[in-house]
Protein backbone atom coordinates (compact mmCIF):
# COMPACT_ATOMS: atom_id res chain seq x y z
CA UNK A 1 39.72 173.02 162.48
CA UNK A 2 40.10 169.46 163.92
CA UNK A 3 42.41 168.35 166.20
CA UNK A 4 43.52 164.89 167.87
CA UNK A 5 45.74 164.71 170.73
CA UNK A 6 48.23 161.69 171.77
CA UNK A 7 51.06 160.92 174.17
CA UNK A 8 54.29 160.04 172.13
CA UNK A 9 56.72 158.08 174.61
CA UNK A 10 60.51 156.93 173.36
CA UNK A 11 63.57 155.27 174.95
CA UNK A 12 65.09 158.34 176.79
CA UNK A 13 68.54 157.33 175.38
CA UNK A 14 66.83 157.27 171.68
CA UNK A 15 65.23 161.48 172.75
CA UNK A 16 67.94 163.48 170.09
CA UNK A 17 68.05 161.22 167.28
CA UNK A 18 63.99 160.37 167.15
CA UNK A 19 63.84 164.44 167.47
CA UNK A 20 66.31 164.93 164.37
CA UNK A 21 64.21 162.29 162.63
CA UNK A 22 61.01 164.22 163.66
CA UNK A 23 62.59 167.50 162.38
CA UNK A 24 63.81 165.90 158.94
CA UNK A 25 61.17 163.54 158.19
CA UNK A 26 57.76 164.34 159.22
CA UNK A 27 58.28 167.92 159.84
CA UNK A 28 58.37 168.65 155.93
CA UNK A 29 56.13 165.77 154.91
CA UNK A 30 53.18 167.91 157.13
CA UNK A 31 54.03 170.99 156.25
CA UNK A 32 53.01 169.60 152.34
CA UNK A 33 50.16 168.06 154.00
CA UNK A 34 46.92 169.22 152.02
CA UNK A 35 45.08 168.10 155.28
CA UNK A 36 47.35 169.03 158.17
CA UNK A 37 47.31 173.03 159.69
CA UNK A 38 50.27 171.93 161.52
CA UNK A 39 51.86 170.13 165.06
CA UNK A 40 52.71 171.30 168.59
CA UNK A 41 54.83 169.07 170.36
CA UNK A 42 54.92 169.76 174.68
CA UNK A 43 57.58 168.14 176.65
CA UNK A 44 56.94 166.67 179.76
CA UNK A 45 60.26 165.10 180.30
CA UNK A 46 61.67 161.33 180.10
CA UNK A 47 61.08 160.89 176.44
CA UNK A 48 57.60 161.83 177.03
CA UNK A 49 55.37 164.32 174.84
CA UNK A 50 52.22 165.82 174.43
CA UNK A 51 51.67 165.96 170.73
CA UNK A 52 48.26 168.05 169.13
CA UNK A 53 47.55 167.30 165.63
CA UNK A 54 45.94 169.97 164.18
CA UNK A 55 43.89 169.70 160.36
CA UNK A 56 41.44 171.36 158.79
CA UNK A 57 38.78 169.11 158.72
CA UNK A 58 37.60 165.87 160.39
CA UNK A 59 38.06 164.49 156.68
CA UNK A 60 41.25 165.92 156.47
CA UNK A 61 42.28 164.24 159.45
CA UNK A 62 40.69 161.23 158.25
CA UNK A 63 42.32 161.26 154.67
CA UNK A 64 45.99 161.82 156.14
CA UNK A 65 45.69 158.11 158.34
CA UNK A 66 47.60 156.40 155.68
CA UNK A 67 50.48 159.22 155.47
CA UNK A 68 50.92 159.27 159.02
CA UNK A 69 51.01 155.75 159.61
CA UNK A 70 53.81 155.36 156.80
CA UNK A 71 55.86 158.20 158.95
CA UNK A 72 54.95 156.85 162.25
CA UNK A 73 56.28 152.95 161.28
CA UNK A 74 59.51 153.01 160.97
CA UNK A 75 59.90 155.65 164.34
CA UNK A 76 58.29 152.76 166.93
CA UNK A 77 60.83 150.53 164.88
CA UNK A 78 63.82 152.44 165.05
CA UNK A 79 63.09 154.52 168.41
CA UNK A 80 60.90 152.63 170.33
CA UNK A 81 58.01 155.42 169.88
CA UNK A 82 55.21 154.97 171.14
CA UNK A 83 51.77 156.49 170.21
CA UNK A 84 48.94 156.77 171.73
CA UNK A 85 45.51 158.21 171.28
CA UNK A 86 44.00 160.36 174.03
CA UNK A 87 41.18 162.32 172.48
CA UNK A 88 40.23 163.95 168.84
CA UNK A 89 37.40 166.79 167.97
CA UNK A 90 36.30 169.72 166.53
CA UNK A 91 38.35 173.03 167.74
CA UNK A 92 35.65 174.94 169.05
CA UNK A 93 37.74 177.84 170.62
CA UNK A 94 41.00 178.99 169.61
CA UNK A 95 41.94 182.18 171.03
């Protein structure tokens, strides 16, 4: 499994309906993901989240780019998200 890990940031007045949009829009989109094993989203207040990105391959993760980019658009646009790359690898433990 591969993972990358980013900080996704919105206006705190935009939190519920960028969360509906999450849950309505991408949420289905990666579950039909032939690359993606799934999301986990951690709060950390303030609009604020930790979000780990989890596929089954470095390839996979590679291939879904242009998916997630498409799904990720029109959220900084209409939510002020924000995305930001921390750090992406191999899962080398998962317990």
């Amino acid at each position: 499994m591969y993972s990358k890990i980013y900080w996704i940031g919105c206006d705190p007045q935009q939190t519920e309906k960028m969360m509906e949009h999450y849950d309505s829009v991408l949420t289905p989109a990666i579950r039909s993901s032939e690359h993606h094993v799934g999301h986990q989203m951690i709060d950390s207040g303030d609009g604020k989240w930790l979000l780990v990105s989890n596929y089954h391959s470095e390839a996979g993760a590679a291939a879904s780019v242009p998916m997630v980019q498409e799904l990720v658009k029109p959220m900084m646009e209409k939510f002020g998200m924000t995305l930001e790359p921390i750090t992406q690898g191999e899962v080398v433990r998962s317990i």
